[in-house]
C-alpha atoms as a PDB file:
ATOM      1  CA  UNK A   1       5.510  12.313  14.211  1.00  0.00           C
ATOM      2  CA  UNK A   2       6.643  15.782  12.579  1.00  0.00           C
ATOM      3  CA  UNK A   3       9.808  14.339  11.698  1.00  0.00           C
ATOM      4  CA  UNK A   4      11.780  16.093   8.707  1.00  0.00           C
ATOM      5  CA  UNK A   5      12.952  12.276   8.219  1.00  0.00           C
ATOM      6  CA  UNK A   6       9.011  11.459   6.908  1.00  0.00           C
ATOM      7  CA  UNK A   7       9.049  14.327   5.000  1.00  0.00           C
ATOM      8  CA  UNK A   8      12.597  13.935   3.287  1.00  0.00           C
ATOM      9  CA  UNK A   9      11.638   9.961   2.517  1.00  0.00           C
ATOM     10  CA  UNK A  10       8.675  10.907   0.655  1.00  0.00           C
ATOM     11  CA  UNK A  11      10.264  13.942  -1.102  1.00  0.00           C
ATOM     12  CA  UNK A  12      13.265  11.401  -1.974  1.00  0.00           C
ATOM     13  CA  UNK A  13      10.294   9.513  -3.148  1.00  0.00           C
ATOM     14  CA  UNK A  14       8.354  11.490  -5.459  1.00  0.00           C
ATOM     15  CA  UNK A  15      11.941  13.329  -7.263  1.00  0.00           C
ATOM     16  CA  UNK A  16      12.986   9.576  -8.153  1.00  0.00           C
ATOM     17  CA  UNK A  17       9.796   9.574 -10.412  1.00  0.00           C
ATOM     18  CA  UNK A  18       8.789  13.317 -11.306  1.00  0.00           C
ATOM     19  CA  UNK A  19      11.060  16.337 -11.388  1.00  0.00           C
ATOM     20  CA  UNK A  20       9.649  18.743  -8.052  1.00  0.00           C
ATOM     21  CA  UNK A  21      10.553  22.068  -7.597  1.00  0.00           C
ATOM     22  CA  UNK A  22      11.293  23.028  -3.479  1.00  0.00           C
ATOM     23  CA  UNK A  23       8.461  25.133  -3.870  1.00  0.00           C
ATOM     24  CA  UNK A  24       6.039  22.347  -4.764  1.00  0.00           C
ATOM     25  CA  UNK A  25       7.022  20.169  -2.253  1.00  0.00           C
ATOM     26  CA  UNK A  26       6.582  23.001   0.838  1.00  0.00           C
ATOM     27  CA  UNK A  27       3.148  23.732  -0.271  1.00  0.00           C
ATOM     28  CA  UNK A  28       2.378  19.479  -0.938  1.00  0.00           C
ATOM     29  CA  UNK A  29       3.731  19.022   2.317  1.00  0.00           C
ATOM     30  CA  UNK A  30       1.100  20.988   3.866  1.00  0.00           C
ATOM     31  CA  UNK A  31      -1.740  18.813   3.110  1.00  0.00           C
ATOM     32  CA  UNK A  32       0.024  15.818   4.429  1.00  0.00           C
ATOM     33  CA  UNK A  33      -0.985  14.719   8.237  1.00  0.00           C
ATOM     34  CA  UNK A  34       1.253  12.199   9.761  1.00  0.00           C
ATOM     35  CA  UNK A  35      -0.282   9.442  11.658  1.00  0.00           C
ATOM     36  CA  UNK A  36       1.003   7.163  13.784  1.00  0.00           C
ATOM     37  CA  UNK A  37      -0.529   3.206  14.109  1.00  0.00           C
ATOM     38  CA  UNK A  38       0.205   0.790  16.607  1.00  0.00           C
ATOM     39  CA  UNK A  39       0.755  -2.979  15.598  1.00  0.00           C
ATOM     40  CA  UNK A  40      -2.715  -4.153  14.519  1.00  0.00           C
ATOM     41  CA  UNK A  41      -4.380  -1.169  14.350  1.00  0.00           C
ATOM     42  CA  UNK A  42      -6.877  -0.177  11.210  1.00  0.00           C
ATOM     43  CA  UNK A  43      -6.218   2.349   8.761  1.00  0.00           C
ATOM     44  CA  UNK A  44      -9.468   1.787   7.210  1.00  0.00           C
ATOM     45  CA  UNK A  45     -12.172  -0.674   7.812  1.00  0.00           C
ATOM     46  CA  UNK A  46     -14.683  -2.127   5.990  1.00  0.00           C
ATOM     47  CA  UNK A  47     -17.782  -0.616   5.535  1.00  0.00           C
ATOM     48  CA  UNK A  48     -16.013   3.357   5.766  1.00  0.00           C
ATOM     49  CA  UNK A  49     -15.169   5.039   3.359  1.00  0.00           C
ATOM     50  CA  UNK A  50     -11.786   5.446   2.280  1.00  0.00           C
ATOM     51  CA  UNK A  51     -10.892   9.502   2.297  1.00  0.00           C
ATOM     52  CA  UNK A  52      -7.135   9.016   2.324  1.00  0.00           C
ATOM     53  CA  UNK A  53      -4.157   7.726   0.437  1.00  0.00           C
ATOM     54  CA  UNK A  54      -1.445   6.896   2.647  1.00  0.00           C
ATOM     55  CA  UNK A  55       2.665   7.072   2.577  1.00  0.00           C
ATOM     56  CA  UNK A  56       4.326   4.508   4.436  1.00  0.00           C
ATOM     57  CA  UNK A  57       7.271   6.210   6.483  1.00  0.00           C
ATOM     58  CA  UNK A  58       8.034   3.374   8.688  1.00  0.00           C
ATOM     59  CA  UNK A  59       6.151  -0.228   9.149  1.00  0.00           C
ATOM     60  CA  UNK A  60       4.354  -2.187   7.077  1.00  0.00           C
ATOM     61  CA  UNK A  61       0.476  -2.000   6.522  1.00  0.00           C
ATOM     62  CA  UNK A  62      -1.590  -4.974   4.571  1.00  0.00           C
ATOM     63  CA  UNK A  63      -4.870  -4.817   2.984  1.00  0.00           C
ATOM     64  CA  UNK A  64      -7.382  -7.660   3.365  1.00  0.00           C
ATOM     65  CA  UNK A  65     -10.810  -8.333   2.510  1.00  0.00           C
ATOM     66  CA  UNK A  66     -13.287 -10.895   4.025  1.00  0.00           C
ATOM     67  CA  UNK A  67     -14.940 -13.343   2.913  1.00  0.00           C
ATOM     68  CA  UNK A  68     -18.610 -14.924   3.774  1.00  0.00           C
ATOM     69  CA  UNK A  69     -17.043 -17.036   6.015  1.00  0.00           C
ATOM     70  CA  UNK A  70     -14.521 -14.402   7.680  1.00  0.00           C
ATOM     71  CA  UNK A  71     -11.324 -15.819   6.017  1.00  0.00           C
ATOM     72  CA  UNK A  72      -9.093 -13.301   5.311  1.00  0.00           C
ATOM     73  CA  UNK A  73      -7.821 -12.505   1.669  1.00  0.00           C
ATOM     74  CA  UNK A  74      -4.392 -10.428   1.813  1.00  0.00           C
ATOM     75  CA  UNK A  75      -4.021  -8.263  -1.514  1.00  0.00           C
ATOM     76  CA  UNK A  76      -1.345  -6.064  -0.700  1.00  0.00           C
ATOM     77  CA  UNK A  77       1.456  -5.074   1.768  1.00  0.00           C
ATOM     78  CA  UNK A  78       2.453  -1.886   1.894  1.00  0.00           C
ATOM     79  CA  UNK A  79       6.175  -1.605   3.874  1.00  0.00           C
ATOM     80  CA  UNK A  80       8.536   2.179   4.073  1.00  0.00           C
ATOM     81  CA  UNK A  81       8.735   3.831   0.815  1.00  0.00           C
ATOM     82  CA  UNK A  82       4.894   2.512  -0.622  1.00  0.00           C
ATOM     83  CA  UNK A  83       1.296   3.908  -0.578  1.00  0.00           C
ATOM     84  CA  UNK A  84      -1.795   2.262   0.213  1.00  0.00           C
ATOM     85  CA  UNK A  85      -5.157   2.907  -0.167  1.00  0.00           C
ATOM     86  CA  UNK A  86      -8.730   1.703  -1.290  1.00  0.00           C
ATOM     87  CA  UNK A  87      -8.245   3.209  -4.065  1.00  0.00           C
ATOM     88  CA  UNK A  88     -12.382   1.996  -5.858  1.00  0.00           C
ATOM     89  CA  UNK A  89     -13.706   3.337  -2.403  1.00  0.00           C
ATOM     90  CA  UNK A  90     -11.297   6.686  -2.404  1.00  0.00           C
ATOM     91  CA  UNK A  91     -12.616   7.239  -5.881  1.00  0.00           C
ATOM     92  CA  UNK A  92     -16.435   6.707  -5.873  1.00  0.00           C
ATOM     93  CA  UNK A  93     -16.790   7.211  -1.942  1.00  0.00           C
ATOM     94  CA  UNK A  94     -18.436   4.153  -1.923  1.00  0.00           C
ATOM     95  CA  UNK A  95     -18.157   1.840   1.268  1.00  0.00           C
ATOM     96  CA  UNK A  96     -14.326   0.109   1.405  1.00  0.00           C
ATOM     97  CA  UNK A  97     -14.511  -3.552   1.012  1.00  0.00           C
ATOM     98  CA  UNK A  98     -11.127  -3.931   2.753  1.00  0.00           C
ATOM     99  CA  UNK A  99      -9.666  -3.506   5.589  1.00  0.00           C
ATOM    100  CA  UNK A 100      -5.990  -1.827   6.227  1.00  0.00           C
ATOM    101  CA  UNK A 101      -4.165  -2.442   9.115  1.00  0.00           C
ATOM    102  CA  UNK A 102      -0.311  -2.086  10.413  1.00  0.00           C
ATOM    103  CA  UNK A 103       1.676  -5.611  10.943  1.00  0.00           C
ATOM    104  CA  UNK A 104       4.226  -3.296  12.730  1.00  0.00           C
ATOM    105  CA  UNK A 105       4.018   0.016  14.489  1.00  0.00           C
ATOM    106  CA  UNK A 106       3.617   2.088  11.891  1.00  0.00           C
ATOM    107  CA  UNK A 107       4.231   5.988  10.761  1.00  0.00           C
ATOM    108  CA  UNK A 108       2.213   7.267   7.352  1.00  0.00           C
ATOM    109  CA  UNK A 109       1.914  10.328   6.146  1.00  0.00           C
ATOM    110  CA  UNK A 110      -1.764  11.101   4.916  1.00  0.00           C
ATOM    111  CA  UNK A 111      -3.514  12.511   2.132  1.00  0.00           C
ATOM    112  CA  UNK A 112      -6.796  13.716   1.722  1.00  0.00           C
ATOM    113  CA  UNK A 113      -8.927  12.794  -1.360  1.00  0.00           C
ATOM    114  CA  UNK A 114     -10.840  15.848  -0.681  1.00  0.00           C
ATOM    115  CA  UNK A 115      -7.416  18.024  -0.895  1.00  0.00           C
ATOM    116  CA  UNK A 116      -6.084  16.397  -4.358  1.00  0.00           C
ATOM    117  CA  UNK A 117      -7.827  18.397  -6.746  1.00  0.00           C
ATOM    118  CA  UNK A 118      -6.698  21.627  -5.339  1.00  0.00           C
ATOM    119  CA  UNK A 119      -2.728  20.155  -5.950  1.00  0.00           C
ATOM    120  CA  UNK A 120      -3.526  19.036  -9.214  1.00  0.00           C
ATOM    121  CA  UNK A 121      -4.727  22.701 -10.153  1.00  0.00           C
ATOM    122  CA  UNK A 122      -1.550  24.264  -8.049  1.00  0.00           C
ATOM    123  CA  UNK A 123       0.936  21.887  -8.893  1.00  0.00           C
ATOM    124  CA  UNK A 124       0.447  19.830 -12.070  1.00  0.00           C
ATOM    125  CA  UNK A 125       3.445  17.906 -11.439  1.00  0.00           C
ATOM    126  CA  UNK A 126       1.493  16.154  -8.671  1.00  0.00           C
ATOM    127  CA  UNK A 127      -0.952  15.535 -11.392  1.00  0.00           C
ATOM    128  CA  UNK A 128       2.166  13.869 -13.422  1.00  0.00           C
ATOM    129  CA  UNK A 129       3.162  11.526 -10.235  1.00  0.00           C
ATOM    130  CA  UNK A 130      -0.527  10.469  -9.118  1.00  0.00           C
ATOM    131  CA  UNK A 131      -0.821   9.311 -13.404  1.00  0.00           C
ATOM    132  CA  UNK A 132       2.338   7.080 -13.111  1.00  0.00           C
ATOM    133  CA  UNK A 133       1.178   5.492  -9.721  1.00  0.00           C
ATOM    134  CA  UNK A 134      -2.125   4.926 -10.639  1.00  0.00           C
ATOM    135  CA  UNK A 135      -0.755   3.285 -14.355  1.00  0.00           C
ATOM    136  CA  UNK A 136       1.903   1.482 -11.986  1.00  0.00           C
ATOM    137  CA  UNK A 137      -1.051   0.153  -9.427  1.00  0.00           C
ATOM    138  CA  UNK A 138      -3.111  -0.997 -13.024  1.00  0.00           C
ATOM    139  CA  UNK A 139       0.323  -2.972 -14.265  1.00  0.00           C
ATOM    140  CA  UNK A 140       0.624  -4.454 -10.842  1.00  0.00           C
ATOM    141  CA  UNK A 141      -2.934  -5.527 -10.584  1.00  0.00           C
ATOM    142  CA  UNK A 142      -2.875  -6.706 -14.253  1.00  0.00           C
ATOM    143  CA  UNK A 143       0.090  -8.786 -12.892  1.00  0.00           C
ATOM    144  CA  UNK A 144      -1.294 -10.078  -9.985  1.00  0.00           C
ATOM    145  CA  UNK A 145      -4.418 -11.567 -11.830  1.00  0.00           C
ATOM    146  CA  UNK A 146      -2.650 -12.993 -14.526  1.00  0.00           C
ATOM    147  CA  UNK A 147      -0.486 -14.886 -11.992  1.00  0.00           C
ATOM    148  CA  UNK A 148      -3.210 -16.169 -10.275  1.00  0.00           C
ATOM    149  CA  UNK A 149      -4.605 -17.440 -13.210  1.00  0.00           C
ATOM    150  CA  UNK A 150      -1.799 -18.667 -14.247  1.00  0.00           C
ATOM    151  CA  UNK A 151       1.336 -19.535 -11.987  1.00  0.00           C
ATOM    152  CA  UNK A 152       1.751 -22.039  -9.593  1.00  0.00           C
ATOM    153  CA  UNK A 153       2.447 -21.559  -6.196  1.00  0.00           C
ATOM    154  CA  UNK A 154       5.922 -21.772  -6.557  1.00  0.00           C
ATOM    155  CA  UNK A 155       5.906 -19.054  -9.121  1.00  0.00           C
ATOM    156  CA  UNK A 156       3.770 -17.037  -7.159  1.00  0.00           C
ATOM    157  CA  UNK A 157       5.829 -17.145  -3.823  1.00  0.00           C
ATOM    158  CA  UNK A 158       8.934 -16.729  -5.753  1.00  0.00           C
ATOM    159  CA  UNK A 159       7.448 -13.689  -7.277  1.00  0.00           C
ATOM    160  CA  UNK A 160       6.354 -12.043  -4.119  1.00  0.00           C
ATOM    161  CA  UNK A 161      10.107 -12.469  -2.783  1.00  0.00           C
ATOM    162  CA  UNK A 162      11.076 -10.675  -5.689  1.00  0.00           C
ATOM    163  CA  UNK A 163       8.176  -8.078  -5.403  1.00  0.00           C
ATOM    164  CA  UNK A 164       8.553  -7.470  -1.237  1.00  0.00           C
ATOM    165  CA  UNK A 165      12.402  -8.491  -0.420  1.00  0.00           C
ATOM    166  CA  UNK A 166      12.566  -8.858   3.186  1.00  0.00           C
ATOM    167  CA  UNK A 167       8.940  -8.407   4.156  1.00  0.00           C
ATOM    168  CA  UNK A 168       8.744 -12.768   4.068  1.00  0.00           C
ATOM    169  CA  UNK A 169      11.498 -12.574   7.126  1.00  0.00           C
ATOM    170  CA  UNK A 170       8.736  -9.094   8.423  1.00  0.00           C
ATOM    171  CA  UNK A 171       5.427 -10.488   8.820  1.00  0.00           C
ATOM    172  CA  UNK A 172       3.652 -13.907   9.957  1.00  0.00           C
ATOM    173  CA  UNK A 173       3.944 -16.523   7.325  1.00  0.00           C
ATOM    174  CA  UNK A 174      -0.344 -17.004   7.529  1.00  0.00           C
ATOM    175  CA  UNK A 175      -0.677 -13.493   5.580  1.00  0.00           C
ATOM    176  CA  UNK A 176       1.860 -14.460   3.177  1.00  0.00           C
ATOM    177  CA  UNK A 177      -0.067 -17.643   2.895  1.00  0.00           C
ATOM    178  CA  UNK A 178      -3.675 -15.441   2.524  1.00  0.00           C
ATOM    179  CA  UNK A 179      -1.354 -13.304  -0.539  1.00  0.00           C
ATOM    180  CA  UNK A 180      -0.508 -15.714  -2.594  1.00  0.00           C
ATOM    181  CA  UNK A 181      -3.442 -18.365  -2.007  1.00  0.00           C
ATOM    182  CA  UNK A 182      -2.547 -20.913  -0.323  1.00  0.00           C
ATOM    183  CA  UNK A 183      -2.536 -22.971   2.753  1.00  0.00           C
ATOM    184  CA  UNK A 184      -0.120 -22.013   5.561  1.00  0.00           C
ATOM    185  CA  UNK A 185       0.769 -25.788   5.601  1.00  0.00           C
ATOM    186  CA  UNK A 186       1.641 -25.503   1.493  1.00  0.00           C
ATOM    187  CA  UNK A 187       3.817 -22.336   2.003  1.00  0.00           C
ATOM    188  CA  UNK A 188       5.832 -24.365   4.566  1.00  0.00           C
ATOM    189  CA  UNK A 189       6.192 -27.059   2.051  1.00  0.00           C
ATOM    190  CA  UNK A 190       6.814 -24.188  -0.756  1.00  0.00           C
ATOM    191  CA  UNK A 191       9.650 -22.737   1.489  1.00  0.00           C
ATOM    192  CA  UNK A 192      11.375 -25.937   2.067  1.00  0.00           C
ATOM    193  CA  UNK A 193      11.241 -26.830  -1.121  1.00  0.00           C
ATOM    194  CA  UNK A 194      13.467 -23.363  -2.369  1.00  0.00           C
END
């Protein structure tokens, strides 16, 4: 997948949030390796570590955890244009709790945990962009608990249309369902009812 395309979408990406010299980005790229996932295969699994943030170039990935009784618990989707990660077990190398796997055929561009320190030292703009997305992933979470604390379902669906447009019409309505909480049979109520 050495498409310039990848490369220009994340470039695209990072100027709408930090100013990047073309310098910065031609040495960044470097530590980038594009992968390529077919529909339902793992990024990560649990029980690995997590070594890698990813860049969604095109597809959508979700990340899931189980529970005791194997029932899966969506927490994020990740379509073109996001990044996705386990970020507790890409930050104490502790064993992943989640799992991350492509609902589409996928294209992501990787990077290395092992690699960011050396780009924060070279290029403290990167240090600058990886602040703001971690502050953004905090707000988000901080979000996502208080609505499930405190919304009800409609809320919460209507809030994830807002928060993913198009990925409802993307992806099978049973991880949607595993997102916000709910029974597939009560987001097929929820959907009739809008």
């Amino acid at each position: 997948m050495e498409s310039p395309a990848a490369y220009q979408l994340l470039r695209t990406h990072l100027q709408a949030r930090v100013s990047l010299a073309d310098n910065d980005f031609s040495v960044f790229q470097q530590y980038l390796r594009p992968l390529t996932l077919g529909k339902r295969q793992h990024l990560l699994q649990a029980g690995e570590p997590c070594t890698h943030l990813a860049f969604v170039v095109q597809g959508c990935l979700r990340s899931y955890s189980l529970n005791a009784q194997g029932q899966e618990h969506t927490l994020q989707f990740a379509p073109e244009d996001w990044w996705v990660s386990d970020m507790y077990s890409l930050l104490t190398q502790q064993p992943s709790t989640m799992n991350i796997d492509a609902l589409e055929d996928s294209q992501v561009l990787l990077l290395a945990q092992a690699d960011m320190e050396t780009i924060y030292a070279r290029f403290p703009i990167f240090e600058r962009y990886f602040r703001l997305l971690m502050q953004s992933r905090f707000v988000a979470l901080q979000e996502r608990v208080n609505a499930s604390l405190s919304q009800t379902a409609s809320e919460k669906y209507q809030h994830f249309l807002r928060k993913y447009p198009g990925i409802a019409q993307r992806v099978p309505q049973h991880f949607i369902a595993s997102y916000l909480g709910v029974t597939p049979e009560s987001l097929s109520r929820l959907r009739r009812q809008l």
